[in-house]
C-alpha atoms as a PDB file:
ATOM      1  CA  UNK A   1      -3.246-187.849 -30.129  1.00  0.00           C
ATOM      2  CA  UNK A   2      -0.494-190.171 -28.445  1.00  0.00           C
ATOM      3  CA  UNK A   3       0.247-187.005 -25.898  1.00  0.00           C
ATOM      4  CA  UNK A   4      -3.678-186.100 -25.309  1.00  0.00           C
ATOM      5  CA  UNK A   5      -3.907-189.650 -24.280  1.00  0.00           C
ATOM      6  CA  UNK A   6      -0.969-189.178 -21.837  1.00  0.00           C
ATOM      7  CA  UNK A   7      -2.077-186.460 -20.513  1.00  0.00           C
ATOM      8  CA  UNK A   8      -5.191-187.812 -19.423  1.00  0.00           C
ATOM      9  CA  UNK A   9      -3.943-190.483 -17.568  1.00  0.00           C
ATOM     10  CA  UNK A  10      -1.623-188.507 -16.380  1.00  0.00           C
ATOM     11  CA  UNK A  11      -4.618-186.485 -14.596  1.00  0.00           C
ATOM     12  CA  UNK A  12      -6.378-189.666 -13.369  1.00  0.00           C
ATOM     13  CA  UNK A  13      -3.563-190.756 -11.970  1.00  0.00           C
ATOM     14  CA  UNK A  14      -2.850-187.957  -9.963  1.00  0.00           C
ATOM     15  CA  UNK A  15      -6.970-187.314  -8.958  1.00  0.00           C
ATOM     16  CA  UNK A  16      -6.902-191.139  -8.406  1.00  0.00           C
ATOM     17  CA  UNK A  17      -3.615-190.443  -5.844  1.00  0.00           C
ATOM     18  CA  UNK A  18      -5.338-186.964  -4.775  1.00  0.00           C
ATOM     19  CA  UNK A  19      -9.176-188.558  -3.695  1.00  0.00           C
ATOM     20  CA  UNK A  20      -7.421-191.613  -2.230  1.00  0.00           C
ATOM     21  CA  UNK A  21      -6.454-189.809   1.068  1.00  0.00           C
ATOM     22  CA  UNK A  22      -9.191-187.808   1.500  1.00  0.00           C
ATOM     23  CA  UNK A  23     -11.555-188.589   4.024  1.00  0.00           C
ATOM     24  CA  UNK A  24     -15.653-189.238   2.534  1.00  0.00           C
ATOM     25  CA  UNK A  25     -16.391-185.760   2.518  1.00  0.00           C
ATOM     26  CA  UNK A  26     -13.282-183.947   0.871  1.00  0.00           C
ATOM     27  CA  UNK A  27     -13.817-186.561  -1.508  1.00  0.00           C
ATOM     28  CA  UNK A  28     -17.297-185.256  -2.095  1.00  0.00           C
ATOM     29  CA  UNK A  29     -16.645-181.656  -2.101  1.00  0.00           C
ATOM     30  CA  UNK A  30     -13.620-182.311  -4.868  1.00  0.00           C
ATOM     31  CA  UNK A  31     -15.603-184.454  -6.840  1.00  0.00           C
ATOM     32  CA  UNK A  32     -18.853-182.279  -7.165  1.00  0.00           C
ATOM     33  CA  UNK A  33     -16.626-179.372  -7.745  1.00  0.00           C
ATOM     34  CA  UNK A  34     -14.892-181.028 -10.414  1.00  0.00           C
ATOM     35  CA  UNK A  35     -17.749-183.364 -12.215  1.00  0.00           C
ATOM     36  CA  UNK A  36     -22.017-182.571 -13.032  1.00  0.00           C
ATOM     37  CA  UNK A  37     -24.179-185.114 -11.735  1.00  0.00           C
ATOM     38  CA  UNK A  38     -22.042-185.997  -8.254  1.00  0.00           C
ATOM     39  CA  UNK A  39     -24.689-188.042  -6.393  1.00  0.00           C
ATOM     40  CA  UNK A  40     -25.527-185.983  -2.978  1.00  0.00           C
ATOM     41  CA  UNK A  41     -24.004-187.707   0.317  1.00  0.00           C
ATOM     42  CA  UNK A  42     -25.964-189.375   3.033  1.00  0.00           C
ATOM     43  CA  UNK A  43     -26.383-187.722   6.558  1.00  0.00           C
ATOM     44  CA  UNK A  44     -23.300-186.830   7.901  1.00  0.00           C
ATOM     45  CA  UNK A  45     -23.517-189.274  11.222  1.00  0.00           C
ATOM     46  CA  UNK A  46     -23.569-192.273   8.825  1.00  0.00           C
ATOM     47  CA  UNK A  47     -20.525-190.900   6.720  1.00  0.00           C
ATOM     48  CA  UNK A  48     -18.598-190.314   9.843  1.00  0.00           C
ATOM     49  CA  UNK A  49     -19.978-193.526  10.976  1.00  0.00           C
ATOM     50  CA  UNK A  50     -19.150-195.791   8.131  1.00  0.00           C
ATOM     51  CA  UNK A  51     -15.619-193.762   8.383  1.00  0.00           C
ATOM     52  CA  UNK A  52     -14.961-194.363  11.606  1.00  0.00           C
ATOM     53  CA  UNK A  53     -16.003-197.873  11.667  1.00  0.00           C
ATOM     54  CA  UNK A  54     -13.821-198.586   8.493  1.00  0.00           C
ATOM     55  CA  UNK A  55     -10.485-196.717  10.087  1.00  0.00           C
ATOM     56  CA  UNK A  56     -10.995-198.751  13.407  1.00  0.00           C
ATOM     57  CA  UNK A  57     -11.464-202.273  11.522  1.00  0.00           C
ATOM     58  CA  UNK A  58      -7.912-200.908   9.812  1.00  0.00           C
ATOM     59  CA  UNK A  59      -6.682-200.792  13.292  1.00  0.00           C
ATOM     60  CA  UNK A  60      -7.595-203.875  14.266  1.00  0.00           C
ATOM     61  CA  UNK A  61      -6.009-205.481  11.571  1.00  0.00           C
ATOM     62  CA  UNK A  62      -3.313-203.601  12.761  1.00  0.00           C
ATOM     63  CA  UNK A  63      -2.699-204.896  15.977  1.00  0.00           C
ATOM     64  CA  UNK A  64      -3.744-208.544  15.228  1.00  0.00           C
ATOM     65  CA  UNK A  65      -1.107-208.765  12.634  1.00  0.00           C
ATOM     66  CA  UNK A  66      -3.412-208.781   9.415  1.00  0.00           C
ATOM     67  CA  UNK A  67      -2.038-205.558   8.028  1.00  0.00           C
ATOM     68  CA  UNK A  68       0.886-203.816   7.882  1.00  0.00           C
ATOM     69  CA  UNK A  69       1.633-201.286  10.779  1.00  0.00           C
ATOM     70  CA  UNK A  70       2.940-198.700   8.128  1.00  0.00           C
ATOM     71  CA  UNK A  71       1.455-195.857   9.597  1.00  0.00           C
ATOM     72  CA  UNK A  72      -0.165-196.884  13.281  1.00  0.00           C
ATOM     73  CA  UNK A  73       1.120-195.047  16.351  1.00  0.00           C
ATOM     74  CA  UNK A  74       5.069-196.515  17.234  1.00  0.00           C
ATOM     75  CA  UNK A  75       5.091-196.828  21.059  1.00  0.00           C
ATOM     76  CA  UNK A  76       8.408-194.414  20.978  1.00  0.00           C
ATOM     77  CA  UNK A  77       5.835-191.569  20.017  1.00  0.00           C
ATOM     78  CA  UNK A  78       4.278-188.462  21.557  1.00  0.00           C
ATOM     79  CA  UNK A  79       0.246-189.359  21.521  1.00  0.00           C
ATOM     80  CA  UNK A  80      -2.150-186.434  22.182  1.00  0.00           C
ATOM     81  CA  UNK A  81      -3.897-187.950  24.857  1.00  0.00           C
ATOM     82  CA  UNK A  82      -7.462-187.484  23.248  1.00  0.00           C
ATOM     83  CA  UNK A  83      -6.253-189.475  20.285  1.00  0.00           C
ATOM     84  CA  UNK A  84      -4.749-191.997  22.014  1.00  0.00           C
ATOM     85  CA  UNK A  85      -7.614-192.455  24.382  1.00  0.00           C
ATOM     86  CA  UNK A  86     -10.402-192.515  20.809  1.00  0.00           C
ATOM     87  CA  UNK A  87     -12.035-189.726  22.382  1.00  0.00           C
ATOM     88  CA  UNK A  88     -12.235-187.979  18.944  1.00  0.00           C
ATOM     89  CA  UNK A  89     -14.919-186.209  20.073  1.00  0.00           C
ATOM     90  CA  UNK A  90     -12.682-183.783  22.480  1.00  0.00           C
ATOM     91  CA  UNK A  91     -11.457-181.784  19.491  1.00  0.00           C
ATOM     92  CA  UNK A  92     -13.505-183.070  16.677  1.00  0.00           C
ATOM     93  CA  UNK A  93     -17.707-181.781  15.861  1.00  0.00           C
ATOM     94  CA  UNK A  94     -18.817-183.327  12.872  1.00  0.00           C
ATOM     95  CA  UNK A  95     -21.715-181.569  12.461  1.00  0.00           C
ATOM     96  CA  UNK A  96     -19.805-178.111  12.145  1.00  0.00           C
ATOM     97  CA  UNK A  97     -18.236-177.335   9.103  1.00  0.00           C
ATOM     98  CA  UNK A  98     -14.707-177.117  10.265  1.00  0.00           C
ATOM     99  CA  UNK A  99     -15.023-180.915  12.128  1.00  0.00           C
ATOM    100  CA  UNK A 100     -14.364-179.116  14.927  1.00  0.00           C
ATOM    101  CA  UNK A 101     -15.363-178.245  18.556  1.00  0.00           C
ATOM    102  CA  UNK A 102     -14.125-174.704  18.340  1.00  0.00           C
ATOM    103  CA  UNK A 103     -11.856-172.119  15.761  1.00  0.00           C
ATOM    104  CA  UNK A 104      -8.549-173.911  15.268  1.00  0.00           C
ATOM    105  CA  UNK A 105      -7.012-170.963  17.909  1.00  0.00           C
ATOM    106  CA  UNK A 106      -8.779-171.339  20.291  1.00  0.00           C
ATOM    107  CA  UNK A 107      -9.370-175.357  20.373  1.00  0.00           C
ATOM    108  CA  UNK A 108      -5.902-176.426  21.785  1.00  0.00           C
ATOM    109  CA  UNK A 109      -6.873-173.881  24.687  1.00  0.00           C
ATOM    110  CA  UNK A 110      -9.740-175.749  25.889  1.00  0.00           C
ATOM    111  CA  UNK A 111      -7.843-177.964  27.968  1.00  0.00           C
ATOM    112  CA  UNK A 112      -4.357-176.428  27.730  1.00  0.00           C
ATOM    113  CA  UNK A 113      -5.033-172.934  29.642  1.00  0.00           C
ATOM    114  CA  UNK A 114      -2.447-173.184  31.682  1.00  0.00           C
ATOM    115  CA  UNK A 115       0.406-172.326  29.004  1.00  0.00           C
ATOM    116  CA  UNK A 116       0.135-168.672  29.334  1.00  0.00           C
ATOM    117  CA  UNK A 117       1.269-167.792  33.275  1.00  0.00           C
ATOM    118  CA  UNK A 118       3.881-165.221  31.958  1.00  0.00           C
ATOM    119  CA  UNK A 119       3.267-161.596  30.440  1.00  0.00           C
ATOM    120  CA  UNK A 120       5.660-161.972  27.438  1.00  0.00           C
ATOM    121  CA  UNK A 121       3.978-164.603  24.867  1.00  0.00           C
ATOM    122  CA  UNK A 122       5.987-166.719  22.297  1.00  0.00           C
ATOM    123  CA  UNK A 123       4.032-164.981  18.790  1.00  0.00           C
ATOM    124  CA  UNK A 124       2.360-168.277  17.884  1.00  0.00           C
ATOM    125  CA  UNK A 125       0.999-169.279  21.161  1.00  0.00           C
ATOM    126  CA  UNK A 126       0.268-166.012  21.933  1.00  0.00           C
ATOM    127  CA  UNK A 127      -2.137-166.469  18.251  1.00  0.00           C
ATOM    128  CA  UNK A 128      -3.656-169.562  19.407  1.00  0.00           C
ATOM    129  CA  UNK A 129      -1.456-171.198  16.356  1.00  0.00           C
ATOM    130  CA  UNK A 130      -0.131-174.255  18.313  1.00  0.00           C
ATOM    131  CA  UNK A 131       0.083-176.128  14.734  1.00  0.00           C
ATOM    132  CA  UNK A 132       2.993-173.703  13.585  1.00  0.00           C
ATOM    133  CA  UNK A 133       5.231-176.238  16.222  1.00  0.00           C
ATOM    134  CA  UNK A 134       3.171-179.067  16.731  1.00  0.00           C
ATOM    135  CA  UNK A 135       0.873-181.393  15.303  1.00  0.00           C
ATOM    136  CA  UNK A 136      -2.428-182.884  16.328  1.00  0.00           C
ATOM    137  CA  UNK A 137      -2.045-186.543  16.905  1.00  0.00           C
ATOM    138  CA  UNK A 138       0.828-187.857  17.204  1.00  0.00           C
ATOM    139  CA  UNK A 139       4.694-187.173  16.327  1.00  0.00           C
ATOM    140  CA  UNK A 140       7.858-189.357  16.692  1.00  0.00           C
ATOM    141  CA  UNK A 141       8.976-186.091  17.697  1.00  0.00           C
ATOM    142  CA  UNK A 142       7.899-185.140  21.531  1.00  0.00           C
ATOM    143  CA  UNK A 143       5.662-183.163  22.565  1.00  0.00           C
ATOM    144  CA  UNK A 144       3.800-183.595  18.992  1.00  0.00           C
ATOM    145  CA  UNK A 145       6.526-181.631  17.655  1.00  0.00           C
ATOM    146  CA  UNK A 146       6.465-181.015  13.732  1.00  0.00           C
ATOM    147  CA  UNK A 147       9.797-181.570  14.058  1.00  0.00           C
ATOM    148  CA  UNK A 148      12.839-182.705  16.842  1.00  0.00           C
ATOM    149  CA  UNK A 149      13.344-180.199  19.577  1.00  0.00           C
ATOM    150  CA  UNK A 150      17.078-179.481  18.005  1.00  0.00           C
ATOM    151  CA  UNK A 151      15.524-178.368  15.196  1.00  0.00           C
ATOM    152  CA  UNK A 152      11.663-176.739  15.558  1.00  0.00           C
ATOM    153  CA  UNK A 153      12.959-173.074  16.591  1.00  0.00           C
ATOM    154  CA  UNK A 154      14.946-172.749  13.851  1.00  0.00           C
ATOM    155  CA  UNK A 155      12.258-173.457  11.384  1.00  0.00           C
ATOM    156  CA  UNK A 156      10.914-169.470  12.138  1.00  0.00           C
ATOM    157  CA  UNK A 157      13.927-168.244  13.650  1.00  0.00           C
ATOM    158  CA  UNK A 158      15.975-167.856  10.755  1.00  0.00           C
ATOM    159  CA  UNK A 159      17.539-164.372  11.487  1.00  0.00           C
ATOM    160  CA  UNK A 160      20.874-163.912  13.315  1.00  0.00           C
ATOM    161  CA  UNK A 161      21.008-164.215  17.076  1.00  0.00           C
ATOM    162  CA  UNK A 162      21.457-161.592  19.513  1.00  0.00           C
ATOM    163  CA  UNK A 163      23.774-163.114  21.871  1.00  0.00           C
ATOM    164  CA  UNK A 164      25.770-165.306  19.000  1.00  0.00           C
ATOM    165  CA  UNK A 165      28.617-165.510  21.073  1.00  0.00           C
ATOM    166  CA  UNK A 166      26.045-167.132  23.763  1.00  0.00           C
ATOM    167  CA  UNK A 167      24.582-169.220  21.563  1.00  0.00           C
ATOM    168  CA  UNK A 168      27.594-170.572  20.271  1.00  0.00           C
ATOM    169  CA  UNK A 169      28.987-172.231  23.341  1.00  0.00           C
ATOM    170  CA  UNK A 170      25.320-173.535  24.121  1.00  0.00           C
ATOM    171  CA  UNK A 171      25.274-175.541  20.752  1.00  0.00           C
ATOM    172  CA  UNK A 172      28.769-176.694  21.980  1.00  0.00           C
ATOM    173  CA  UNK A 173      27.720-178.216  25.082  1.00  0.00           C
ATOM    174  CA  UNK A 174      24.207-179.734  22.498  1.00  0.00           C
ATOM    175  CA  UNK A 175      22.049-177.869  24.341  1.00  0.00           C
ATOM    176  CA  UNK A 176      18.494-176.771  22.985  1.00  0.00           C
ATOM    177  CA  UNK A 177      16.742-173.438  22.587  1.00  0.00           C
ATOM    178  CA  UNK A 178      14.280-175.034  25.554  1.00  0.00           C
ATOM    179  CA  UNK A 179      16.668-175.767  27.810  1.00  0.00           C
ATOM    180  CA  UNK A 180      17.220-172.062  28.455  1.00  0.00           C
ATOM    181  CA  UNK A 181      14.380-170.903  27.028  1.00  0.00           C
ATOM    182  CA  UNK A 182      10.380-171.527  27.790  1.00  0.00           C
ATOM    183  CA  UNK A 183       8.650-172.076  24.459  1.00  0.00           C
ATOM    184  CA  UNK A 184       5.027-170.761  25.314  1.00  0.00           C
ATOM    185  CA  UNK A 185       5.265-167.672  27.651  1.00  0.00           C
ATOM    186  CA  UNK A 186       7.791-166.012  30.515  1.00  0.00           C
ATOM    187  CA  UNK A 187       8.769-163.376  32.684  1.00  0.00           C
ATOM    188  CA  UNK A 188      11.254-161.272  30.135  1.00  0.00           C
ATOM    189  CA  UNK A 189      11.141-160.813  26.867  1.00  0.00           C
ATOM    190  CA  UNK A 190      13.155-163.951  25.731  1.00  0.00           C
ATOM    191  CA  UNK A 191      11.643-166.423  27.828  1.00  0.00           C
ATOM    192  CA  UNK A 192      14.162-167.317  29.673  1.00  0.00           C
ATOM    193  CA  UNK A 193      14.087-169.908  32.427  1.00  0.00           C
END
């Protein structure tokens, strides 16, 4: 009886934890998928609304000092402009199912078409999967890096290097896969500068 009980809490802890950090409508869709009787949501523009006006009243609390700055936007950051700027509405439809304006591979490409001037293609950009390096809003690590520049290559390029003896003496000097080679597209096969 004593273990049913803990077990139960257990799991309302954990949905408690889960449904805190969604936003209104991954809430919804968790909850009616879970539980019978899930009472239906309003119109999406009032959700979004209501959302929206809630996370900027967070950010003003923010900024005047009310509440902690835990996880607002440290001026050492990389900001994607659009984000920075509030104009969610670049990227983001709410009306479409996704949230938005376009397929994930081909929405970074709306305003970033100038990444591909080369006729050898880095895999992921070639994909339209910008997210497998960087991340959509903003990143201590620059440009909106997942992770530092020393480190993002090697979280795909695990296998042994062609020209070791090469890349020894570059991580020697602490240089960085970009500073020889272009991340998006080049001219030869390794995108070299």
């Amino acid at each position: 009886m004593l273990r049913t009980l803990f077990h139960i809490a257990a799991m309302a802890l954990i949905s408690a934890a889960f449904l805190a950090g969604c936003d209104p409508i991954s809430r919804h869709k968790v909850l009616s998928t879970v539980f019978d009787g899930v009472p239906t949501l309003p119109p999406p523009e009032q959700i979004c609304t209501e959302y929206t006006d809630k996370k900027l009243a967070d950010l003003r609390d923010e900024l005047s000092g009310k509440k902690a700055v835990a996880d607002s936007v440290k001026p050492e950051e990389s900001v994607h402009r659009p984000y920075g700027e509030k104009k969610c509405n670049d990227c983001h439809d709410k009306s479409k199912d996704s949230g938005l304006m376009r397929p994930l591979n081909e929405l970074c490409l709306m305003c970033h078409k100038d990444f591909f001037k080369g006729p050898y293609q880095h895999g992921p950009a070639a994909v339209g999967d910008c997210l497998a390096c960087h991340v959509p809003h903003n990143s201590p690590d620059g440009p909106l890096l997942k992770t530092s520049a020393k480190l993002i290559c090697a979280t795909c390029h695990k296998e042994p290097r062609a020209a070791l003896s090469l890349h020894d003496k570059v991580a020697d000097r602490k240089l960085i896969c970009v500073d020889c080679h272009n991340p998006h597209y080049g001219s030869s096969p390794f995108f070299l500068k």
